[in-house]
C-alpha atoms as a PDB file:
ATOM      1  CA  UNK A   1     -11.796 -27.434  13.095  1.00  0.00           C
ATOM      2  CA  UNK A   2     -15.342 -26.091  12.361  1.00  0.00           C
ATOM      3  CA  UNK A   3     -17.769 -28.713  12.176  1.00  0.00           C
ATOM      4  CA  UNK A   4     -20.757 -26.067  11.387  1.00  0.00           C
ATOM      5  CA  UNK A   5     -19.224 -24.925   7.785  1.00  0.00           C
ATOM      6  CA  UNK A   6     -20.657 -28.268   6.661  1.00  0.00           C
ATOM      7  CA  UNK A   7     -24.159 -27.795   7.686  1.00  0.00           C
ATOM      8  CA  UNK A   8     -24.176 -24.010   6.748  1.00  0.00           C
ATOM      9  CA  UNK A   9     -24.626 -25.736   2.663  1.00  0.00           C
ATOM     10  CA  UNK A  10     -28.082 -27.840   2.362  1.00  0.00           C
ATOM     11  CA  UNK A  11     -27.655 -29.767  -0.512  1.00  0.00           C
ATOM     12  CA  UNK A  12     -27.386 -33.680   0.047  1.00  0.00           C
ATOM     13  CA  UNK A  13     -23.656 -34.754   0.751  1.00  0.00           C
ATOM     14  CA  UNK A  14     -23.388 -36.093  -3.161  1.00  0.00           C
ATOM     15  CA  UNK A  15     -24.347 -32.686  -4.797  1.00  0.00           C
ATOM     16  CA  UNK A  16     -21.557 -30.963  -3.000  1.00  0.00           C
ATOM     17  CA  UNK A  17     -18.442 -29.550  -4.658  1.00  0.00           C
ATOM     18  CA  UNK A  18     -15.545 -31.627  -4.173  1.00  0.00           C
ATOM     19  CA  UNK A  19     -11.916 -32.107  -4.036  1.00  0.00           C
ATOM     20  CA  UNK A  20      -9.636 -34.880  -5.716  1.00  0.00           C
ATOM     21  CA  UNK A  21      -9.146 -37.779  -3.872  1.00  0.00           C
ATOM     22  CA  UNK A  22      -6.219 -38.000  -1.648  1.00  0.00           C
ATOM     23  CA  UNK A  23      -5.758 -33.694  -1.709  1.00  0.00           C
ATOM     24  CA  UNK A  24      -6.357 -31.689   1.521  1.00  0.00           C
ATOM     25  CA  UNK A  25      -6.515 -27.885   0.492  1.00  0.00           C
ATOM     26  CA  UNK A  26      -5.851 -25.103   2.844  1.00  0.00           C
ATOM     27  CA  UNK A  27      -6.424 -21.930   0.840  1.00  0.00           C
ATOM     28  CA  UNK A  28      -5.542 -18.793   3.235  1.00  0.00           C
ATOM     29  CA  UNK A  29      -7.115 -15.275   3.135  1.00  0.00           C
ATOM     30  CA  UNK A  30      -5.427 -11.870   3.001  1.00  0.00           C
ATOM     31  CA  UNK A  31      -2.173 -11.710   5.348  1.00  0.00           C
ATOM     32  CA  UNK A  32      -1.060  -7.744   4.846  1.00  0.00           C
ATOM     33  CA  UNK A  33       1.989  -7.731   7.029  1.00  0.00           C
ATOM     34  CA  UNK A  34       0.873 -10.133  10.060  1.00  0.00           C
ATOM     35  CA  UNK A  35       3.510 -12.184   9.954  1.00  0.00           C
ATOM     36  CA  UNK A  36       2.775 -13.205  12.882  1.00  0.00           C
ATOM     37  CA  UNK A  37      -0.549 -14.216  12.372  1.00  0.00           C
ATOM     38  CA  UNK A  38       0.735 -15.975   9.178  1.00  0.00           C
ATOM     39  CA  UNK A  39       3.467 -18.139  11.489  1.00  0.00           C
ATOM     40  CA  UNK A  40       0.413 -19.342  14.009  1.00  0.00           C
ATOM     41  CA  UNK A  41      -2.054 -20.252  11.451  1.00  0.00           C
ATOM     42  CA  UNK A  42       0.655 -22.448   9.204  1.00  0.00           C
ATOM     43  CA  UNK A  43       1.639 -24.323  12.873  1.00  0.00           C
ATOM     44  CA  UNK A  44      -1.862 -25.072  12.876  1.00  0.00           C
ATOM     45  CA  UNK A  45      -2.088 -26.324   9.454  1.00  0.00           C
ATOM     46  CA  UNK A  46       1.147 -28.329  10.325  1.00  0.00           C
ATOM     47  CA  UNK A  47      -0.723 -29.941  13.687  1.00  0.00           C
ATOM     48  CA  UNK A  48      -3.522 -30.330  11.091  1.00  0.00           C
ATOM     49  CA  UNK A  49      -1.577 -32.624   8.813  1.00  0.00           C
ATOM     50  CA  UNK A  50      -0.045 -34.592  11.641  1.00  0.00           C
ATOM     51  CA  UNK A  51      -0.590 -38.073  10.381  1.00  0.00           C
ATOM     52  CA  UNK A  52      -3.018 -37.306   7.437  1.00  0.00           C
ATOM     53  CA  UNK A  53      -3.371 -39.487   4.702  1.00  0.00           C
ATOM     54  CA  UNK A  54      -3.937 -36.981   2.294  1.00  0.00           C
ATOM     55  CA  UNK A  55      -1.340 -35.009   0.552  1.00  0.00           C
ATOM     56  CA  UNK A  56      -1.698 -31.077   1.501  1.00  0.00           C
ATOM     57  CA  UNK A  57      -1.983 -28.294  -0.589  1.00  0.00           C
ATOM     58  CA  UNK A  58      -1.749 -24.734   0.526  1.00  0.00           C
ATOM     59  CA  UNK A  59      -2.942 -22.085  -1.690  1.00  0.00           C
ATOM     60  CA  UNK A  60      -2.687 -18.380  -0.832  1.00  0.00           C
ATOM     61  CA  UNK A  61      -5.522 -16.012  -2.508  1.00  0.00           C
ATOM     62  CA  UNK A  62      -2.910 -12.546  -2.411  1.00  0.00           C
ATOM     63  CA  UNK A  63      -2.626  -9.620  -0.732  1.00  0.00           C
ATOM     64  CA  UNK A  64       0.533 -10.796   1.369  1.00  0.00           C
ATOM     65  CA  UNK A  65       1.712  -7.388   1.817  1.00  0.00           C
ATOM     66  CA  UNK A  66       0.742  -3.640   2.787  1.00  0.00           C
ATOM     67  CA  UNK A  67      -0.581  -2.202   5.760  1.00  0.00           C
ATOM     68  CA  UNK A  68       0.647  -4.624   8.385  1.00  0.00           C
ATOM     69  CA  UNK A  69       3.842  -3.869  10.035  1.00  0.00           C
ATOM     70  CA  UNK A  70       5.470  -7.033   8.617  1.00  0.00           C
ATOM     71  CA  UNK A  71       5.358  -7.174   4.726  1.00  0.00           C
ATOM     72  CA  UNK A  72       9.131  -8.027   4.114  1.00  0.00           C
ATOM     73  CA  UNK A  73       9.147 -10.796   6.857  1.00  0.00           C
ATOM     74  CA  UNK A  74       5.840 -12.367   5.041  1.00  0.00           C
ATOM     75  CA  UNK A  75       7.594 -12.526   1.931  1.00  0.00           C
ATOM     76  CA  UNK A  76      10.337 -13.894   3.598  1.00  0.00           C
ATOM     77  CA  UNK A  77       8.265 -16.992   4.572  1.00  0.00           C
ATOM     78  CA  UNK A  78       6.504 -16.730   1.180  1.00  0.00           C
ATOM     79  CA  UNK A  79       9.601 -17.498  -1.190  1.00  0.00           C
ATOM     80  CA  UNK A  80      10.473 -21.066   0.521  1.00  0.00           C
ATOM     81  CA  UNK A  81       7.594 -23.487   0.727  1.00  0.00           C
ATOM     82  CA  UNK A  82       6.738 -25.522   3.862  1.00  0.00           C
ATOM     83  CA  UNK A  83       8.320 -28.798   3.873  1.00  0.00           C
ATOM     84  CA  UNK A  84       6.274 -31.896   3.826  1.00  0.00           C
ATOM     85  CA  UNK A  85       3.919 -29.910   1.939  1.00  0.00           C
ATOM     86  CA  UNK A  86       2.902 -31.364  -1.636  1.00  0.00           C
ATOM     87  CA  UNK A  87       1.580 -27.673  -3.251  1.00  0.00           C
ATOM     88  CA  UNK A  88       2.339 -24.311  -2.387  1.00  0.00           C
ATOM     89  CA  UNK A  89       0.720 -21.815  -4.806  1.00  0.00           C
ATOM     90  CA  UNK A  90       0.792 -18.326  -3.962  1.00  0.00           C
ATOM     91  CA  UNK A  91      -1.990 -15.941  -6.569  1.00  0.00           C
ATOM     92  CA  UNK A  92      -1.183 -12.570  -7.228  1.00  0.00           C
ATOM     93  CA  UNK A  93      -3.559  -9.648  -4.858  1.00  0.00           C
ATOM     94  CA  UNK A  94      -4.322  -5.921  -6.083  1.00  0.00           C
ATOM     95  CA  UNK A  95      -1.321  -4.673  -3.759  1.00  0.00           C
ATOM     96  CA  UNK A  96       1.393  -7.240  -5.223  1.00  0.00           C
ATOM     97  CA  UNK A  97       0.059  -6.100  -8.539  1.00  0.00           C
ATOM     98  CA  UNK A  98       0.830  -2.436  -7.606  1.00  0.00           C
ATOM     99  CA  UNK A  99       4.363  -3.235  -5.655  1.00  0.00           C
ATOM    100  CA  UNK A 100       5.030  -5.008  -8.922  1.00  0.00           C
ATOM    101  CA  UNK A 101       4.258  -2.535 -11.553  1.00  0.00           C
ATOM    102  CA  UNK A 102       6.471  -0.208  -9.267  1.00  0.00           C
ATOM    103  CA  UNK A 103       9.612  -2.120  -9.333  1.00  0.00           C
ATOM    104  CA  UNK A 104       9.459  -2.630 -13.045  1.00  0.00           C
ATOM    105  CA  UNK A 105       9.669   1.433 -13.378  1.00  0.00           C
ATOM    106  CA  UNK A 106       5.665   2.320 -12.966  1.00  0.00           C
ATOM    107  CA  UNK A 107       6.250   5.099 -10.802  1.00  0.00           C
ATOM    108  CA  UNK A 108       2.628   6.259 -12.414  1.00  0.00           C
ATOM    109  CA  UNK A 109       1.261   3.732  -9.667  1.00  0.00           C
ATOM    110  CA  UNK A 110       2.827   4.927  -6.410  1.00  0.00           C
ATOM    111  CA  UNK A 111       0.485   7.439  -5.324  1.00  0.00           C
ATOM    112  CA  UNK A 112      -2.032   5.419  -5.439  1.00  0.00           C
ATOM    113  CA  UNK A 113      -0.151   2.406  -3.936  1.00  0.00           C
ATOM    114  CA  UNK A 114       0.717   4.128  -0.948  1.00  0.00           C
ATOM    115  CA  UNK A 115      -3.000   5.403  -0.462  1.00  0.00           C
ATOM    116  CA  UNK A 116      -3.650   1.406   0.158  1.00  0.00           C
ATOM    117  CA  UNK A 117      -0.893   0.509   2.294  1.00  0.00           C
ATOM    118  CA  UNK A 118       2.344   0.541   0.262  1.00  0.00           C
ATOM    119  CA  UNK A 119       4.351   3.061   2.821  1.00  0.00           C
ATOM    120  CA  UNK A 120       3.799   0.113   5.507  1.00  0.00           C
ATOM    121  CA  UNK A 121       5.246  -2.515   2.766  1.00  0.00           C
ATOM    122  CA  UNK A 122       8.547   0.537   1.834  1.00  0.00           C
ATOM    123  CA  UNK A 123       8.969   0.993   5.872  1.00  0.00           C
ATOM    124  CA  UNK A 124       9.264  -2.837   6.277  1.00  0.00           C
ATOM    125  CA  UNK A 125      12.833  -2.967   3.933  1.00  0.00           C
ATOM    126  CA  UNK A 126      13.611   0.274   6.345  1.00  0.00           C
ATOM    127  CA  UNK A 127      12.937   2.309   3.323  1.00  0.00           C
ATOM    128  CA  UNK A 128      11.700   5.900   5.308  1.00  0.00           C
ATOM    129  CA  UNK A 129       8.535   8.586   4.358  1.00  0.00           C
ATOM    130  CA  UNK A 130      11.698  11.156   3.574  1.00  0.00           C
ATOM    131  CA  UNK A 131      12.992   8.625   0.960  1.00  0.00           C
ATOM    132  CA  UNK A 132       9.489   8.163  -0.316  1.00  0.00           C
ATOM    133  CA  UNK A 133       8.723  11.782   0.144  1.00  0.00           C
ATOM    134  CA  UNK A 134      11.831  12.742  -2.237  1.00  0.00           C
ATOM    135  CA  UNK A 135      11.327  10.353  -5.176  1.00  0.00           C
ATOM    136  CA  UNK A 136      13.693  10.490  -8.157  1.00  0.00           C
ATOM    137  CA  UNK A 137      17.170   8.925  -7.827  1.00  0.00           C
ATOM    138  CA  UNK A 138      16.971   8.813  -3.687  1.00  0.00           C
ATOM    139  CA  UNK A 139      13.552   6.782  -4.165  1.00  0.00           C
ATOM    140  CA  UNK A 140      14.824   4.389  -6.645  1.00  0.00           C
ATOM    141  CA  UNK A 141      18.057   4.000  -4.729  1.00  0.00           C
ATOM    142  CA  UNK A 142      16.325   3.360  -1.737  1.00  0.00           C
ATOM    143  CA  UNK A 143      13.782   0.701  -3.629  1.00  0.00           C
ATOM    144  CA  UNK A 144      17.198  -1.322  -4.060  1.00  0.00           C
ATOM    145  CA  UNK A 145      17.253  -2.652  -0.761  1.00  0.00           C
ATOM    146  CA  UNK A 146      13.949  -4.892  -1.695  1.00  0.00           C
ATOM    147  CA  UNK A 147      15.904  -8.377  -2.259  1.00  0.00           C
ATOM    148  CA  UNK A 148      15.867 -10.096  -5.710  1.00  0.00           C
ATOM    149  CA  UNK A 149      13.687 -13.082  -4.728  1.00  0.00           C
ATOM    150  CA  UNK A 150      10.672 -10.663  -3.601  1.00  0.00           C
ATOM    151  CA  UNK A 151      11.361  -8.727  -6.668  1.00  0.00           C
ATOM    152  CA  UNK A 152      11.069 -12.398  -8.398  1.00  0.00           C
ATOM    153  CA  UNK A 153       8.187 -13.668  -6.401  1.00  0.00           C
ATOM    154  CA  UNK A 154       5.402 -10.580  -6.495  1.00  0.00           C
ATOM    155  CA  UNK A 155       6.526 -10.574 -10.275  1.00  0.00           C
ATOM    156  CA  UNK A 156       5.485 -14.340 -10.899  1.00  0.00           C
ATOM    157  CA  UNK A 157       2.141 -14.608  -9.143  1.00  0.00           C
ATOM    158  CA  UNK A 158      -0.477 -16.881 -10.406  1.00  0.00           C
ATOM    159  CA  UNK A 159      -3.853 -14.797 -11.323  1.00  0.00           C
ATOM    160  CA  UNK A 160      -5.582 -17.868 -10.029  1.00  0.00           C
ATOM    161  CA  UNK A 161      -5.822 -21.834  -9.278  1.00  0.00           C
ATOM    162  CA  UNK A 162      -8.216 -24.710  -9.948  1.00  0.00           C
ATOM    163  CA  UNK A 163      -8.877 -27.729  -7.537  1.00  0.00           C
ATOM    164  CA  UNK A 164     -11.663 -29.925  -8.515  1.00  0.00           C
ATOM    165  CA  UNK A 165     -14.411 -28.174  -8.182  1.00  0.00           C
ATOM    166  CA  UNK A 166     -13.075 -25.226  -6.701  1.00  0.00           C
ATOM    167  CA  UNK A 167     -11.704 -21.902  -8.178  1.00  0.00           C
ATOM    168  CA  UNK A 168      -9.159 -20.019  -5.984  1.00  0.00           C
ATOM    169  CA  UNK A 169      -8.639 -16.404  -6.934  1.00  0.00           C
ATOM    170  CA  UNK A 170      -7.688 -12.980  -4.930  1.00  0.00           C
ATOM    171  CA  UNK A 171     -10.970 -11.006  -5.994  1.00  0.00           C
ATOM    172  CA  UNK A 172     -13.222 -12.992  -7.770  1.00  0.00           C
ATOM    173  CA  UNK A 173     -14.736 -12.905 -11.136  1.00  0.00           C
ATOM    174  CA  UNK A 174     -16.797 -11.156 -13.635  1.00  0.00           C
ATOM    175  CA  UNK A 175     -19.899 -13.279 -13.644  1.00  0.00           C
ATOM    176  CA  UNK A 176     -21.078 -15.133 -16.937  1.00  0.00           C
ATOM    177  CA  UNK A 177     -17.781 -14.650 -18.360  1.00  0.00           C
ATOM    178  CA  UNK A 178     -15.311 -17.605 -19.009  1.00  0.00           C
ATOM    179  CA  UNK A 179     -12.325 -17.889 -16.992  1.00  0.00           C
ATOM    180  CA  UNK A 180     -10.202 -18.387 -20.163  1.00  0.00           C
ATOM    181  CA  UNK A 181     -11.689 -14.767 -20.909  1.00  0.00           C
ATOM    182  CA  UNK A 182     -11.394 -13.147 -17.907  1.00  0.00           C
ATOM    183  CA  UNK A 183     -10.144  -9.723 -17.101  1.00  0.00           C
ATOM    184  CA  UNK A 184      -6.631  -9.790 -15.043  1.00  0.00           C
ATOM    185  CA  UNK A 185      -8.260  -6.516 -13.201  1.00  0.00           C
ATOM    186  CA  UNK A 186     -11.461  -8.389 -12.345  1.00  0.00           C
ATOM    187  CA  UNK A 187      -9.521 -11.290 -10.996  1.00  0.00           C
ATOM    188  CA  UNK A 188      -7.525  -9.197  -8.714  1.00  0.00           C
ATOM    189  CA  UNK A 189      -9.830  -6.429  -7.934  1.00  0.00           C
ATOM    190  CA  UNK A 190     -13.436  -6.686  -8.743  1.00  0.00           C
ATOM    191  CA  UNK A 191     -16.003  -6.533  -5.709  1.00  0.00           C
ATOM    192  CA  UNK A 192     -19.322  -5.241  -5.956  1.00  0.00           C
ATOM    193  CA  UNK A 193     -20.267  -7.309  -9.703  1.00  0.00           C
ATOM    194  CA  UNK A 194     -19.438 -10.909  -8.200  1.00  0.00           C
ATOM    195  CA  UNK A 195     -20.380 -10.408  -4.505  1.00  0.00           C
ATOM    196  CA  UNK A 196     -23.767  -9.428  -5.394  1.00  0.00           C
ATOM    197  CA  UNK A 197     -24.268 -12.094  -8.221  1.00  0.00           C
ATOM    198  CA  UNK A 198     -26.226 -15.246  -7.282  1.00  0.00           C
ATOM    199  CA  UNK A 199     -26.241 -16.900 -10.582  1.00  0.00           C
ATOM    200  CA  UNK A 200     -23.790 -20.374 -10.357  1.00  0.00           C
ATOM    201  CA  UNK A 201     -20.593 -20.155 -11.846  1.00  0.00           C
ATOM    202  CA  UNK A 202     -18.339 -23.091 -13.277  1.00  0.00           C
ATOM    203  CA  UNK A 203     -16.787 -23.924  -9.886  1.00  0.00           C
ATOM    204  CA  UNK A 204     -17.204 -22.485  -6.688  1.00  0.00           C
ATOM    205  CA  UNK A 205     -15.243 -19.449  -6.159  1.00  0.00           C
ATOM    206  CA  UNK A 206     -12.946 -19.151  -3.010  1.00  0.00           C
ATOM    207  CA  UNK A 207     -11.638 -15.398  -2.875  1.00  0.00           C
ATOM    208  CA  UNK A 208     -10.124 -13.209  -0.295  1.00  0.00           C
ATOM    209  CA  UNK A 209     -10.245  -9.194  -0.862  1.00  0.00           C
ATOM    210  CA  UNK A 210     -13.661  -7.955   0.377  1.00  0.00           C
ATOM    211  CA  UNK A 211     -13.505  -7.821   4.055  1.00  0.00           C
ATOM    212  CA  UNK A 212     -16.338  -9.753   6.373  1.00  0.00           C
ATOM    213  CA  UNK A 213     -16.633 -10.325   9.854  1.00  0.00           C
ATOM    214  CA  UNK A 214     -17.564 -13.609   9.477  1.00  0.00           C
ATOM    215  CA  UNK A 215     -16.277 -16.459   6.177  1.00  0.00           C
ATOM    216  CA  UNK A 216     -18.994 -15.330   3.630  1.00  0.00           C
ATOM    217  CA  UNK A 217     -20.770 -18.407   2.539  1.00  0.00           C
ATOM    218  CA  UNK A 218     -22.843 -19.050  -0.181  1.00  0.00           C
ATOM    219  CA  UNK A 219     -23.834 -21.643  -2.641  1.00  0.00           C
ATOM    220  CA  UNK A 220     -21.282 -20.066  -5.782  1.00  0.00           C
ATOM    221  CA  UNK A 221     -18.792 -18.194  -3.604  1.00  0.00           C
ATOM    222  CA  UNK A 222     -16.768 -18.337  -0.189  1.00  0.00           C
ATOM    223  CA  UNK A 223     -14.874 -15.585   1.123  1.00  0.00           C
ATOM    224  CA  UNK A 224     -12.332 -15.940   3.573  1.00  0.00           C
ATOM    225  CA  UNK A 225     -10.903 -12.243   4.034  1.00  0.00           C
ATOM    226  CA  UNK A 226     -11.021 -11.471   7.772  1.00  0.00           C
ATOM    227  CA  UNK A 227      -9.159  -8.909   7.802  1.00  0.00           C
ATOM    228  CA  UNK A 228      -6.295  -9.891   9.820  1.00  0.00           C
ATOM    229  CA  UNK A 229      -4.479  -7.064   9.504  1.00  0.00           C
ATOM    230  CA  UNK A 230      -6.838  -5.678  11.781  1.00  0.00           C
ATOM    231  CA  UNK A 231      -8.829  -8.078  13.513  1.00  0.00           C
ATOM    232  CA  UNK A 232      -6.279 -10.364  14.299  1.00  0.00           C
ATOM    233  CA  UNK A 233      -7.806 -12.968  12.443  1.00  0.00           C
ATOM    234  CA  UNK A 234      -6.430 -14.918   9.889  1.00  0.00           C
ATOM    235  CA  UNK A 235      -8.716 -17.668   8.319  1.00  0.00           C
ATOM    236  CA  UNK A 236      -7.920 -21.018   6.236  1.00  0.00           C
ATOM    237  CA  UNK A 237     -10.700 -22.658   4.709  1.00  0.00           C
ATOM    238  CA  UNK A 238      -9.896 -26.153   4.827  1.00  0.00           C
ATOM    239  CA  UNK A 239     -11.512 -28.698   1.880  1.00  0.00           C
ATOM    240  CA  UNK A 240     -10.897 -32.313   1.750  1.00  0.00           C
ATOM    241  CA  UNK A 241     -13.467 -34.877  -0.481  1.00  0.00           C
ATOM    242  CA  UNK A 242     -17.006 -32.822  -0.212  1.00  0.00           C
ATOM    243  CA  UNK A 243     -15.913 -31.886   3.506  1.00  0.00           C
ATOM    244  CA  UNK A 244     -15.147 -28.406   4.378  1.00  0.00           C
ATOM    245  CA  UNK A 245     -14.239 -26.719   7.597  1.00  0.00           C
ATOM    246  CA  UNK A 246     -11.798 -23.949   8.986  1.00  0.00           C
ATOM    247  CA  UNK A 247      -8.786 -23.013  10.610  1.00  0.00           C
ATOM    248  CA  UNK A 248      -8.478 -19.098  12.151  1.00  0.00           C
ATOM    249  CA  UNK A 249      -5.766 -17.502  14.127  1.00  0.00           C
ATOM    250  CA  UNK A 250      -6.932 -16.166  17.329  1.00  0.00           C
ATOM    251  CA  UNK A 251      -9.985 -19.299  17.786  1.00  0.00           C
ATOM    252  CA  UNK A 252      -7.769 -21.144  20.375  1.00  0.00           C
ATOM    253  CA  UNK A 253      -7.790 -20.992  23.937  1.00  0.00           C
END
């Protein structure tokens, strides 16, 4: 793991945000169809854990699907946690919010969900552009080869998560509003408002979404989107007491 994430914050070890006691968190960026990428980076949290006192919790920010050639297969690995694994919370992304509203009848939604990716998420269940392309009765008919339990899952995401002082959420948030108060459509999609926004916030916010070369780290935000899809690499930030490092596919060898 990274030793340098620590030294990137300058505040004195005690001022630090912190985890509970006992709790390792691994909370994993945006996956969009690398399954791939997904399987190599939770064999290194496994190898991670080997022989770790502390119980691990693995929380994914969203955006498991679309674009990547892989979206059923994530899923797939999405519905059954990891075993030996004390938390796995999976929070709801923009695209799972569109793939949802579109299997509960929304067809309002599917142009724009297959500008973003969705025809890559359809093709995965071997659903084909013609079927797509001719809508109505063949579309919905076609839709019925997406298995209950991903139906289930992308329909009972969590918007968000809360580890000591840590707030885990796709997007982020709208700043100097209260998360009790908080707008679902902030939470999954808002950019610009919180990435640009240096006043503190209640906890520090970990968020996937916005796409950086590099983790994105500042003193009331990190953001972990790499986009794997693309890049090939998938990132884990890694927080245990006021430690934090990282794990990322493709950093090996």
């Amino acid at each position: 793991m990274f030793g340098w994430i620590d030294r990137a914050f300058r505040r004195p070890p005690e001022a630090l945000p912190t985890v509970p006691a006992g709790v390792r968190v691994y909370a994993i960026g945006d996956i969009h169809g690398r399954r791939d990428l997904l399987d190599e980076l939770l064999a290194m949290i496994v190898a991670d854990c080997a022989g770790a006192m502390a119980s691990a919790q693995i929380i994914f920010l969203g955006d498991y699907i679309d674009r990547g050639p892989a979206s059923a297969a994530v899923l797939d690995r999405l519905v059954t946690p990891l075993p030996g694994v004390g938390g796995w919370r999976c929070l709801a992304g923009n695209h799972e919010a569109a793939m949802a509203s579109v299997l509960a009848g929304d067809f309002s939604v599917m142009s724009d969900w297959l500008q973003f990716g969705g025809l890559a998420t359809l093709e995965s269940y071997g659903i084909s552009p013609r079927e797509v392309a001719a809508g109505g009765v063949i579309l919905e008919s076609a839709m019925s080869r997406i298995p209950p339990e991903h139906r289930k899952f992308v329909a009972g995401l969590e918007d968000h998560a809360t580890v000591g002082s840590y707030l885990f959420v796709h997007a982020g948030i709208r700043p100097g509003v209260a998360l009790a108060k908080q707008d679902r459509r902030d939470l999954l999609a808002i950019r610009q408002a919180f990435l640009a926004d240096d006043r503190a916030h209640d906890h520090v916010v970990v968020h996937g979404h916005s796409i950086s070369a590099e983790v994105e780290i500042r003193h009331n935000r990190i953001g972990i989107d790499t986009g794997a899809y693309r890049t090939g690499q998938l990132t884990a930030l890694v927080l245990e007491g006021a430690s934090r490092s990282l794990l990322q596919t493709g950093t090996r060898g």
